[in-house]
C-alpha atoms as a PDB file:
ATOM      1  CA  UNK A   1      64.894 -19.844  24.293  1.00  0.00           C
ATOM      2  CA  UNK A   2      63.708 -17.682  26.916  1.00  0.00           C
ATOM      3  CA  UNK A   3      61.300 -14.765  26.136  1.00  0.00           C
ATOM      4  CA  UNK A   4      60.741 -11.585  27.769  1.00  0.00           C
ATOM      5  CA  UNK A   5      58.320  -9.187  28.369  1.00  0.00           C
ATOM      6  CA  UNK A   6      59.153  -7.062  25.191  1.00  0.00           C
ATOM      7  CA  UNK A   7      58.516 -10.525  22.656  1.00  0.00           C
ATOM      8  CA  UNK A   8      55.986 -10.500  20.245  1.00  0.00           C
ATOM      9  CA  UNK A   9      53.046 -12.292  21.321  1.00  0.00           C
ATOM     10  CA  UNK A  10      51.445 -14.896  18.617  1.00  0.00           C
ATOM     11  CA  UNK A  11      48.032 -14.187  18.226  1.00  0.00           C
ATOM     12  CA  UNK A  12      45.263 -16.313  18.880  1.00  0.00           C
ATOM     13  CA  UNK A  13      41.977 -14.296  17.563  1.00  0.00           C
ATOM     14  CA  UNK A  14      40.411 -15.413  14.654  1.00  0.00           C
ATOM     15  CA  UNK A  15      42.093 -13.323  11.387  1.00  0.00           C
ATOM     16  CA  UNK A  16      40.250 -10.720   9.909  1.00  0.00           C
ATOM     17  CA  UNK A  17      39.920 -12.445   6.569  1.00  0.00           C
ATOM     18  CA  UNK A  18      38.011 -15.310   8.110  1.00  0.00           C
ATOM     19  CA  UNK A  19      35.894 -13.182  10.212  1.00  0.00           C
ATOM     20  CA  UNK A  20      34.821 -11.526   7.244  1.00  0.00           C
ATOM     21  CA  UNK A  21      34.226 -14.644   5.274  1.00  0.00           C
ATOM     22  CA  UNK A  22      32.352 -15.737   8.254  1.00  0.00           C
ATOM     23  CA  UNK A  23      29.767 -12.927   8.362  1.00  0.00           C
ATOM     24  CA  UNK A  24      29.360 -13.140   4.143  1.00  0.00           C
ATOM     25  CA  UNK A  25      28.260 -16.301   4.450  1.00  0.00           C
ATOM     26  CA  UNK A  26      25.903 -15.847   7.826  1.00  0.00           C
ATOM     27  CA  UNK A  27      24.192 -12.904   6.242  1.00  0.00           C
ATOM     28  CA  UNK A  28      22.610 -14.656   3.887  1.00  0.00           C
ATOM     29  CA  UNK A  29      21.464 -17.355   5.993  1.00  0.00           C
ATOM     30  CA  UNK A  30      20.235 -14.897   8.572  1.00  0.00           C
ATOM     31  CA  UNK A  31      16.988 -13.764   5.978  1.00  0.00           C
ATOM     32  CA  UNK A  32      15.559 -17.287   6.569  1.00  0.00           C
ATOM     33  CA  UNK A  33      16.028 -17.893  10.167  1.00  0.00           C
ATOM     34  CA  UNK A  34      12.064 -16.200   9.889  1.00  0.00           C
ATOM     35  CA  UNK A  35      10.275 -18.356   6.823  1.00  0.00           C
ATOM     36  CA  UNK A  36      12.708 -21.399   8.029  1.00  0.00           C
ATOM     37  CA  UNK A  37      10.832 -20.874  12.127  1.00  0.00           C
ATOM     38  CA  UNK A  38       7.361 -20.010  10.922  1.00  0.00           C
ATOM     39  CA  UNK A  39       7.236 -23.025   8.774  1.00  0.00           C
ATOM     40  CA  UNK A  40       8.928 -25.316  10.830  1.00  0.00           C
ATOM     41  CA  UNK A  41       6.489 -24.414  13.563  1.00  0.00           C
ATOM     42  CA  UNK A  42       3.359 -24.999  11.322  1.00  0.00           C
ATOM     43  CA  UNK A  43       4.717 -27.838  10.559  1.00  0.00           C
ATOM     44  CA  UNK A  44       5.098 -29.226  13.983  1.00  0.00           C
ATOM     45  CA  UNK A  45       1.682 -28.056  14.636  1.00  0.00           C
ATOM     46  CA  UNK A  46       0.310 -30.223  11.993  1.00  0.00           C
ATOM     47  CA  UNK A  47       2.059 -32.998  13.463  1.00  0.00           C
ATOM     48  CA  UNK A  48       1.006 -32.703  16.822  1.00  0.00           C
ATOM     49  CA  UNK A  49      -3.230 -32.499  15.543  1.00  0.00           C
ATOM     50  CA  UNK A  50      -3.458 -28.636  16.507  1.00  0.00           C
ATOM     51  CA  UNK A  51      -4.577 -28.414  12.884  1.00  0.00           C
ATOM     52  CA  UNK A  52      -5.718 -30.545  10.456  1.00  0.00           C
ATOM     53  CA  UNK A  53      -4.153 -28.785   7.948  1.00  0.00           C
ATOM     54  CA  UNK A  54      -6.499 -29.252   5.163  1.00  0.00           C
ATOM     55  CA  UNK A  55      -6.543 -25.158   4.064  1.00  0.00           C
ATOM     56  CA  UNK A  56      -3.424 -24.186   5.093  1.00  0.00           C
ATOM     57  CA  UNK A  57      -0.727 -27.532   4.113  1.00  0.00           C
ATOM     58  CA  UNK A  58       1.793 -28.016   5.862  1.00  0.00           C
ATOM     59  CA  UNK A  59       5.576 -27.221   4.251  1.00  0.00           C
ATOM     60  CA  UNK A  60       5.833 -30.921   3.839  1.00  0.00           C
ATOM     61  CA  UNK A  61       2.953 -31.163   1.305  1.00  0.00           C
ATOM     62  CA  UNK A  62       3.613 -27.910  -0.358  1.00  0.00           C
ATOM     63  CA  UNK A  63       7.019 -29.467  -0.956  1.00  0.00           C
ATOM     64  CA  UNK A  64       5.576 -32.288  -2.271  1.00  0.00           C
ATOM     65  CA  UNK A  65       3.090 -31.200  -4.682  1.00  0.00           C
ATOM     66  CA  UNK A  66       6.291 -28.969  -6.111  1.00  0.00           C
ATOM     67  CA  UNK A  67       7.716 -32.608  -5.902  1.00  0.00           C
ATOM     68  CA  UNK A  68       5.039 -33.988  -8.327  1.00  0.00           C
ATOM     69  CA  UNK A  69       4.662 -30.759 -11.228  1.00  0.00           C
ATOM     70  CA  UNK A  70       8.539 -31.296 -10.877  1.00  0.00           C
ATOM     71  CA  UNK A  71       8.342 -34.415 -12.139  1.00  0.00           C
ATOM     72  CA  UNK A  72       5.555 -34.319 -14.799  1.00  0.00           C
ATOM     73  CA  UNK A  73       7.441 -31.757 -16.131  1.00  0.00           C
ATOM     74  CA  UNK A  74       4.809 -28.920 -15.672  1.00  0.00           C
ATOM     75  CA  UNK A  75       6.558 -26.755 -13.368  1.00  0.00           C
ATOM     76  CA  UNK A  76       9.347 -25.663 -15.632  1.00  0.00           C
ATOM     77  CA  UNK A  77       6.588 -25.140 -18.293  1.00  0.00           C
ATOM     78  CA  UNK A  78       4.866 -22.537 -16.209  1.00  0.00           C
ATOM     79  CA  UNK A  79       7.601 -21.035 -14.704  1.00  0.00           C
ATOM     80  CA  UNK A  80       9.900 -20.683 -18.017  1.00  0.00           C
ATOM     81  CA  UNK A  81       6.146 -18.829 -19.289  1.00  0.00           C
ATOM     82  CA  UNK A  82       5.888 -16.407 -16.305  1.00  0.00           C
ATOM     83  CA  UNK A  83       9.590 -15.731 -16.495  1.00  0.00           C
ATOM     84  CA  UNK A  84       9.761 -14.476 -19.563  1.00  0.00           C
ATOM     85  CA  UNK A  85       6.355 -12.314 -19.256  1.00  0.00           C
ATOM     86  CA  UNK A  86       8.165 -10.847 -16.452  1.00  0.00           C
ATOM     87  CA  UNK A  87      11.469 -10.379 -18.457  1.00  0.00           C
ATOM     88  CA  UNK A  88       9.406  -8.999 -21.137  1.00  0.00           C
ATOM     89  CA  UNK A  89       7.541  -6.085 -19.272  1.00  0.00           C
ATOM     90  CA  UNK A  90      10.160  -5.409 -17.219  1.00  0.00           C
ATOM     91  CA  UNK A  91      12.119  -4.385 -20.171  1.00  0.00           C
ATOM     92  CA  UNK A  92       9.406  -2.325 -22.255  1.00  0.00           C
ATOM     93  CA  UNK A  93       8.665  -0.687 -18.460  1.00  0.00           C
ATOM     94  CA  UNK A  94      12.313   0.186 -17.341  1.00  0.00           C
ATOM     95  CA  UNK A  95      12.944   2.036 -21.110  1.00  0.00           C
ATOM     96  CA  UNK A  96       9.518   4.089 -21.363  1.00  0.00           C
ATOM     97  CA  UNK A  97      10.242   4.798 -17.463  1.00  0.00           C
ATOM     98  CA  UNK A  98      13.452   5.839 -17.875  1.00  0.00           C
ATOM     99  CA  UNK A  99      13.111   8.024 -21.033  1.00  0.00           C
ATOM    100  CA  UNK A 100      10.218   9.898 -19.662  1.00  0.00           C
ATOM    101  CA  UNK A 101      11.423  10.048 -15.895  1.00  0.00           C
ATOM    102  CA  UNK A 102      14.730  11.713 -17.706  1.00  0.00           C
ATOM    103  CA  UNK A 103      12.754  13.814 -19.840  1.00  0.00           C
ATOM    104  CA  UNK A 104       9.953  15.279 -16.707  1.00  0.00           C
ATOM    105  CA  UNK A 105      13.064  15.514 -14.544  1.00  0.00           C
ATOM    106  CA  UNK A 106      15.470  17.164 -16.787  1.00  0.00           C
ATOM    107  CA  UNK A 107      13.113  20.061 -18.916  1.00  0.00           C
ATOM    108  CA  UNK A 108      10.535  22.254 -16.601  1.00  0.00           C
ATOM    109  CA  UNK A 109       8.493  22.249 -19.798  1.00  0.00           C
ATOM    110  CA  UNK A 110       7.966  18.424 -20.204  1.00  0.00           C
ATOM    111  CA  UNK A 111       7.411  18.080 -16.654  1.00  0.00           C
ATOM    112  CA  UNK A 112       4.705  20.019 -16.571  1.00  0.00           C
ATOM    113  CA  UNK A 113       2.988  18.858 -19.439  1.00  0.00           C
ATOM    114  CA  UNK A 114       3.560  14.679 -18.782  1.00  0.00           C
ATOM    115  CA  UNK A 115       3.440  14.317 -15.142  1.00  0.00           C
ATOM    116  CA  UNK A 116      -0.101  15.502 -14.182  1.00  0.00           C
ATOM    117  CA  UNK A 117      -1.297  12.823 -16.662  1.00  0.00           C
ATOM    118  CA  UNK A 118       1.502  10.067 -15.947  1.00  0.00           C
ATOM    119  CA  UNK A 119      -0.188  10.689 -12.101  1.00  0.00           C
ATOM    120  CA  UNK A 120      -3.387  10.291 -12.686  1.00  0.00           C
ATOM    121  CA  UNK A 121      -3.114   7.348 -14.787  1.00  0.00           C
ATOM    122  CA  UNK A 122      -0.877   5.695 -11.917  1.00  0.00           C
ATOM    123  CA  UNK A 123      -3.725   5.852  -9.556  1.00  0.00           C
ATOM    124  CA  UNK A 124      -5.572   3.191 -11.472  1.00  0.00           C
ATOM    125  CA  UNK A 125      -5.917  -0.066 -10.330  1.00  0.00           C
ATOM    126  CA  UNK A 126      -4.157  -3.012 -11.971  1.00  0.00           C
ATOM    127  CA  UNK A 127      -7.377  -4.570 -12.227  1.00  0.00           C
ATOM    128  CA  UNK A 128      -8.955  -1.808 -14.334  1.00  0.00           C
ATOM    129  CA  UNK A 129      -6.518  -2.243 -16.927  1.00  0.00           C
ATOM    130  CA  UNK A 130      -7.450  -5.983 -18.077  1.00  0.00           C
ATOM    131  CA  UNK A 131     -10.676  -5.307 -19.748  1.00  0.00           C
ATOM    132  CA  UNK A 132      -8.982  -2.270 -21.308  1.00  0.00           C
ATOM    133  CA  UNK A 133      -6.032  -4.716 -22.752  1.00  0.00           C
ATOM    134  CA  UNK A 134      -8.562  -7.343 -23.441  1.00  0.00           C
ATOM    135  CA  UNK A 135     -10.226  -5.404 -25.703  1.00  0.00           C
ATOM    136  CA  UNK A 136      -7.052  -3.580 -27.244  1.00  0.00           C
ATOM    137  CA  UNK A 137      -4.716  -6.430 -27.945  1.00  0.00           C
ATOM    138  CA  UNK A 138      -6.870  -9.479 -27.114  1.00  0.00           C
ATOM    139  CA  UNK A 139      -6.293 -12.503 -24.595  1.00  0.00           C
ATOM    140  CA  UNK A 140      -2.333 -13.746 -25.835  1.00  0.00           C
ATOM    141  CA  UNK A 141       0.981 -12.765 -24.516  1.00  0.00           C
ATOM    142  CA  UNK A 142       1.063  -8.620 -25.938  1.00  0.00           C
ATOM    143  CA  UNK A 143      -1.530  -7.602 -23.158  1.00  0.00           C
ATOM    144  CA  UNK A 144       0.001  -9.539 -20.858  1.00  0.00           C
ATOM    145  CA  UNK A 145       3.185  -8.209 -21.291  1.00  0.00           C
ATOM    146  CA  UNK A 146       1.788  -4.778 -21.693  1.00  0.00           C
ATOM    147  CA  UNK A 147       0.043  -5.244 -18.234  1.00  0.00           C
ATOM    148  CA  UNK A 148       3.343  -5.958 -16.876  1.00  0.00           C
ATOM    149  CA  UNK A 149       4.875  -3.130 -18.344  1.00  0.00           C
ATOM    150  CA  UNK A 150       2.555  -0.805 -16.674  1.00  0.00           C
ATOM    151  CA  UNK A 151       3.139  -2.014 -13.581  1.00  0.00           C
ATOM    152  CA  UNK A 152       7.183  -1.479 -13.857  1.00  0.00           C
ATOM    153  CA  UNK A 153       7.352   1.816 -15.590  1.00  0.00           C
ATOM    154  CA  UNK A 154       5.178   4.080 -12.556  1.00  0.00           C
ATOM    155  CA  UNK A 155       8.216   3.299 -10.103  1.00  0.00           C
ATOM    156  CA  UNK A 156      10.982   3.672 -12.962  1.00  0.00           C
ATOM    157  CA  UNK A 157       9.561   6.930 -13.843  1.00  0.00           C
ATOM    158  CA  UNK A 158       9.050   8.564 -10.106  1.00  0.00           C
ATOM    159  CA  UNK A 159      12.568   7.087  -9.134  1.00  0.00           C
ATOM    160  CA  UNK A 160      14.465   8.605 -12.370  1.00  0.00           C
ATOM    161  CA  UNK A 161      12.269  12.241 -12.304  1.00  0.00           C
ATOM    162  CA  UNK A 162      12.827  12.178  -8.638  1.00  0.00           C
ATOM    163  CA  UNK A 163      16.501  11.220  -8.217  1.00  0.00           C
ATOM    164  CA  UNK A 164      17.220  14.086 -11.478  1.00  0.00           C
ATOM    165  CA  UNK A 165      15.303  16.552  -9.322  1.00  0.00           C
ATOM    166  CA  UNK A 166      17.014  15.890  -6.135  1.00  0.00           C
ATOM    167  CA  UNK A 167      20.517  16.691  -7.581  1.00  0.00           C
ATOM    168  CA  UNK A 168      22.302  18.999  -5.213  1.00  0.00           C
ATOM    169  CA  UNK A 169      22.400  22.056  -6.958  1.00  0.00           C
ATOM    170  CA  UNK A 170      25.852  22.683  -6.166  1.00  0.00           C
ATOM    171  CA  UNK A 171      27.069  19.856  -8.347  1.00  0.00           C
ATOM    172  CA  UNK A 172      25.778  21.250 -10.914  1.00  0.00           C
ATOM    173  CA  UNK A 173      27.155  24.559 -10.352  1.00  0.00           C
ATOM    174  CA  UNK A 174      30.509  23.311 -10.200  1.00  0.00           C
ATOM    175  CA  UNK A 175      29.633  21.280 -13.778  1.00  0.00           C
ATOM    176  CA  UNK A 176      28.988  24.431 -15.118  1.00  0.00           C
ATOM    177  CA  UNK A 177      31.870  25.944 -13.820  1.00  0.00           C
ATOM    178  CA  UNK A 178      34.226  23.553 -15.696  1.00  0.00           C
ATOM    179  CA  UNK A 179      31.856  24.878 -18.930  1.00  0.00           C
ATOM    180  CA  UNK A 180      30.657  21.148 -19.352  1.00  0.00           C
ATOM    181  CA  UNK A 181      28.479  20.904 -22.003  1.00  0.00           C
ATOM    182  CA  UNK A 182      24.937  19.174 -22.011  1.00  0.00           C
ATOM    183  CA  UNK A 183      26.007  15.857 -22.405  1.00  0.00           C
ATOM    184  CA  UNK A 184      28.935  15.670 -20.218  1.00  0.00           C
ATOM    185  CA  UNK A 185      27.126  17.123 -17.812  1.00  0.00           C
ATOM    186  CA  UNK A 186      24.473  14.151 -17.997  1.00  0.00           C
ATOM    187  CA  UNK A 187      27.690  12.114 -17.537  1.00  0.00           C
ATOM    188  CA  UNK A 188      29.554  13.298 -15.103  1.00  0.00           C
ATOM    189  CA  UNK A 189      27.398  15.024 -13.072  1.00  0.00           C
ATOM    190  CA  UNK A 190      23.809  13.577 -13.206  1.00  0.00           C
ATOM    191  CA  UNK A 191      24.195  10.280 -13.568  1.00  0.00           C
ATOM    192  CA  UNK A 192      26.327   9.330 -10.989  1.00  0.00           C
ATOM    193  CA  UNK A 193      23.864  11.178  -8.883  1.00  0.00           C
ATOM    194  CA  UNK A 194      21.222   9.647  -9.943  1.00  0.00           C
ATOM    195  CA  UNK A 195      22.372   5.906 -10.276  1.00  0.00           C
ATOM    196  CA  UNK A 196      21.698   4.894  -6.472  1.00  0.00           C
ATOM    197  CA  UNK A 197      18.106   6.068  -6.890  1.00  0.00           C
ATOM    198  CA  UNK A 198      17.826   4.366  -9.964  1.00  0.00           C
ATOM    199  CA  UNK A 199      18.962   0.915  -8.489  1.00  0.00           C
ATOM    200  CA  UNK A 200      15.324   1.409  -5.827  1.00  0.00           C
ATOM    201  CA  UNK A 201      13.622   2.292  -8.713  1.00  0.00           C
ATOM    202  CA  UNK A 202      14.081  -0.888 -10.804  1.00  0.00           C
ATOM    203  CA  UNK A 203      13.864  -3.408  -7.753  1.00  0.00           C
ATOM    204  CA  UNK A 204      10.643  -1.799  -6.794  1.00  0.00           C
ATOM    205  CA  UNK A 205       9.510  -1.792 -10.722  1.00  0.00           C
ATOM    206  CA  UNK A 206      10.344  -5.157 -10.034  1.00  0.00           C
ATOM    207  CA  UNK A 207       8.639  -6.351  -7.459  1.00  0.00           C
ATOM    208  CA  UNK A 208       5.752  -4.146  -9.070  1.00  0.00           C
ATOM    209  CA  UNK A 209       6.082  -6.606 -12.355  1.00  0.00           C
ATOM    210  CA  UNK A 210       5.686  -9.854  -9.917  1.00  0.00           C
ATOM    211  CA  UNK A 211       2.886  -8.407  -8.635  1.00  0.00           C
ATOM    212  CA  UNK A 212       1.152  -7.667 -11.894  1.00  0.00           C
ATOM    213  CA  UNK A 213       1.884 -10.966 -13.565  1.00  0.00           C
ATOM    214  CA  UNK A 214      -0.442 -12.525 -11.376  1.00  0.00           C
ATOM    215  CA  UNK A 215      -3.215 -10.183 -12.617  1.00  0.00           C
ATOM    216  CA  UNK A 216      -1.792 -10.390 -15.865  1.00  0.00           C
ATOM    217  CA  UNK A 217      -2.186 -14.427 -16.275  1.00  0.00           C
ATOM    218  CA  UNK A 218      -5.636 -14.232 -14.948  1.00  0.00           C
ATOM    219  CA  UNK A 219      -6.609 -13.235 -18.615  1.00  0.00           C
ATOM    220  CA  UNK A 220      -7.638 -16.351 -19.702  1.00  0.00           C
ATOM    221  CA  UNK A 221      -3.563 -17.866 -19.308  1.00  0.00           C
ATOM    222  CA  UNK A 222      -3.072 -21.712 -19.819  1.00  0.00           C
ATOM    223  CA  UNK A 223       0.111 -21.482 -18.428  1.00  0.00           C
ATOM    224  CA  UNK A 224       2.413 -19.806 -16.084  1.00  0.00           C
ATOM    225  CA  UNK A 225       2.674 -19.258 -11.883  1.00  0.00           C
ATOM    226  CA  UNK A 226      -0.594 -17.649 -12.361  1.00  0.00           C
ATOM    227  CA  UNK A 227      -2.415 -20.289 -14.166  1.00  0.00           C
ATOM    228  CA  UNK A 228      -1.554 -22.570 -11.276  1.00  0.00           C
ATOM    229  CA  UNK A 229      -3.295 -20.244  -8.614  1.00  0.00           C
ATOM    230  CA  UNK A 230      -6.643 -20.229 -10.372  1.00  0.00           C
ATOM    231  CA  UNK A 231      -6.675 -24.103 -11.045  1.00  0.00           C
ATOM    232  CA  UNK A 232      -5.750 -24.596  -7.711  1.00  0.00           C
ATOM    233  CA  UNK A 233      -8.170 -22.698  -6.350  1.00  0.00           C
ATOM    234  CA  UNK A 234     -11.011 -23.780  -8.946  1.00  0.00           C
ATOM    235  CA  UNK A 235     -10.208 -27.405  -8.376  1.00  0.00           C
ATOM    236  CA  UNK A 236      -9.597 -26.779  -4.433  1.00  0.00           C
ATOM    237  CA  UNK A 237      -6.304 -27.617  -3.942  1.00  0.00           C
ATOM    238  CA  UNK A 238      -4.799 -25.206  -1.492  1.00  0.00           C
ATOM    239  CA  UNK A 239      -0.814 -27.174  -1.678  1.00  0.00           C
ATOM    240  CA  UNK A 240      -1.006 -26.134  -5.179  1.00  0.00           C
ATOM    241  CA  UNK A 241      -1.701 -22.844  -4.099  1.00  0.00           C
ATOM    242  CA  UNK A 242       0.791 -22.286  -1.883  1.00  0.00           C
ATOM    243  CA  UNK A 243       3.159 -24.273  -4.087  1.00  0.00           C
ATOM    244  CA  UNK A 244       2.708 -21.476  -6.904  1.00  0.00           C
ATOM    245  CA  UNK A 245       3.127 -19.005  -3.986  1.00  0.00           C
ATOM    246  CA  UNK A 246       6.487 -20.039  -2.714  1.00  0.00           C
ATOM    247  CA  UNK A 247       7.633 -20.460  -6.104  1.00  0.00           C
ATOM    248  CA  UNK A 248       6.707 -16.747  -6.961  1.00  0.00           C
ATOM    249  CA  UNK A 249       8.802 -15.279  -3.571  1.00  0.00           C
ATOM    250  CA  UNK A 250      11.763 -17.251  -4.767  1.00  0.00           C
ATOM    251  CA  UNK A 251      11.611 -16.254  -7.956  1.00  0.00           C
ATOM    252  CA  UNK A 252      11.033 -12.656  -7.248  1.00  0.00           C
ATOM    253  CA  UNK A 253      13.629 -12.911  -4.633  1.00  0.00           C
ATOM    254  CA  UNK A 254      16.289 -14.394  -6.838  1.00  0.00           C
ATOM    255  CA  UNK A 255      15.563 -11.887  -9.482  1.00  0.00           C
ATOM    256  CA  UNK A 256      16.133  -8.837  -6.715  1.00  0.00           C
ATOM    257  CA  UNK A 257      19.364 -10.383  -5.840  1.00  0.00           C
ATOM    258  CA  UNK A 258      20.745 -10.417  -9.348  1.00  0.00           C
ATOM    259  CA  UNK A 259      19.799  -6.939 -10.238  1.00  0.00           C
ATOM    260  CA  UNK A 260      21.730  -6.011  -6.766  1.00  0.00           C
ATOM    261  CA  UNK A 261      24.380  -7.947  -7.519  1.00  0.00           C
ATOM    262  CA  UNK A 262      24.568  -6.540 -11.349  1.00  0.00           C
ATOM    263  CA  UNK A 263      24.211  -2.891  -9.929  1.00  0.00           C
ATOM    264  CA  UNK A 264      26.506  -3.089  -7.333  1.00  0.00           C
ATOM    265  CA  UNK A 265      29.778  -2.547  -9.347  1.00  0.00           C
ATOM    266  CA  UNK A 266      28.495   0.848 -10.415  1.00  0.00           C
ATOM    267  CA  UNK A 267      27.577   1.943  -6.560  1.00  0.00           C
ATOM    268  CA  UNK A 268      31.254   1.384  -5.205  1.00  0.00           C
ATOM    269  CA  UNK A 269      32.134   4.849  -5.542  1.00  0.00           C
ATOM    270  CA  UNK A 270      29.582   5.149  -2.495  1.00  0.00           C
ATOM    271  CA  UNK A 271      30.573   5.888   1.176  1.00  0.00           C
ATOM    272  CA  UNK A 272      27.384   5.143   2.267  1.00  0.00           C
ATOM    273  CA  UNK A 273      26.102   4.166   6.339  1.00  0.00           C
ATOM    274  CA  UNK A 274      26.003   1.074   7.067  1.00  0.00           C
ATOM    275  CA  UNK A 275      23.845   0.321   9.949  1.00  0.00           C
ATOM    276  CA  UNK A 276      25.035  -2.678  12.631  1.00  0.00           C
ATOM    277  CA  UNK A 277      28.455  -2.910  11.215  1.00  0.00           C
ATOM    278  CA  UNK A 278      27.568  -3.807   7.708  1.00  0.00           C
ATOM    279  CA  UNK A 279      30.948  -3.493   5.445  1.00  0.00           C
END
């Protein structure tokens, strides 16, 4: 069998299905080529005598002290406790953020009447609020959770009263157009709109409620991530420090990812850029 000029060619690049199950996996395992070098590098320094390493363990030891509360059982204790502090404040934030972002953003009137205060009360320090919750609600898990919650509903509330205020007017004209009534309008028209906003808003309420557990569990906690910070640093023992540390990033990582993940069904609709190639 002879072939000519005009035959089909087999191809020998890589299909476009396996290209694209090639960069799904790499993308993920790009985020920590720069945590992976930095401690592999400290690490190595250790090892060679550049540094004792007595404040600043190397990854080895942190590992290993996660290792040990493994083991005895502790670390699951505290980080079950933190967990669902977080959980807890997170909700309570996101639904007072969202019901008063909706409400500033959606009526002139309310807007002007709740946001001058909402502002001026977001300018206070975490810190401030303790003795505040202390006092109100006493040492146990309310103020802690209530601390949280503070920390998650500022963002929730800016990102829902901003995203609502952003709407292109011209949607709207065309919603009422079609004579849509109030809420039909909120679903056809707003929240769509607003959803991708909404998404930044909770991972940043988030992140905001990681943040604020830490002050949170400084109020005389026996257990959680935060507990684990102050006995390391009362009883000096900067592994556990970092240990509780590490475990907090992943944590608040893995809890970023899932709310991307669970959001990302509702953003399909989206024809949004995607810088360097990203599908």
């Amino acid at each position: 069998m002879t072939m000519t000029l005009d035959s089909p060619v087999l191809a020998t690049d890589t299909p476009p299905a396996v290209n694209k199950g090639w960069q799904r996996l790499a993308r993920p395992l790009l985020g920590i080529v720069v945590p992976l070098t930095m401690a592999l590098a400290w690490e190595a320094a250790v090892w060679a005598g550049w540094s004792n390493g007595r404040l600043v363990p190397p990854p080895s030891r942190v590992i290993a002290t996660i290792a040990e509360l493994a083991q005895s059982g502790e670390l699951a204790k505290h980080v079950t406790t933190t967990l669902f502090r977080v959980a807890a404040g997170f909700g309570f934030g996101v639904i007072a953020g969202t019901l008063l972002g909706a409400v500033s953003g959606y009526w002139g009137i309310a807007r002007r009447l709740l946001d001058p205060t909402v502002q001026a009360l977001r300018a206070i320090p975490s810190i401030a609020w303790v003795p505040l919750f202390i006092l109100w609600l006493g040492i146990f898990e309310t103020s802690k959770v209530a601390l949280i919650a503070v920390g998650v509903f500022f963002p929730v509330y800016l990102g829902v009263m901003g995203a609502i205020l952003s709407v292109d007017r011209k949607i709207v004209e065309v919603g009422r157009t079609f004579r849509l009534s109030g809420p039909a309008m909120i679903r056809r028209i707003l929240l769509p709109a607003v959803l991708p906003a909404y998404v930044v808003a909770l991972r940043v309420g988030l992140g905001l409620g990681w943040m604020f557990v830490v002050a949170a569990e400084f109020m005389g906690a026996s257990e959680g991530l935060g507990y684990l910070l102050i006995d390391g640093q009362q009883l000096g023992k900067p592994a556990q420090i970092l240990a509780a540390i590490t475990i907090f990033a992943l944590l608040g990582k893995t809890t970023d990812w899932l709310i991307e993940r669970l959001t990302a069904p509702l953003l399909r609709w989206q024809d949004a850029f995607r810088p360097g190639g990203d599908a």
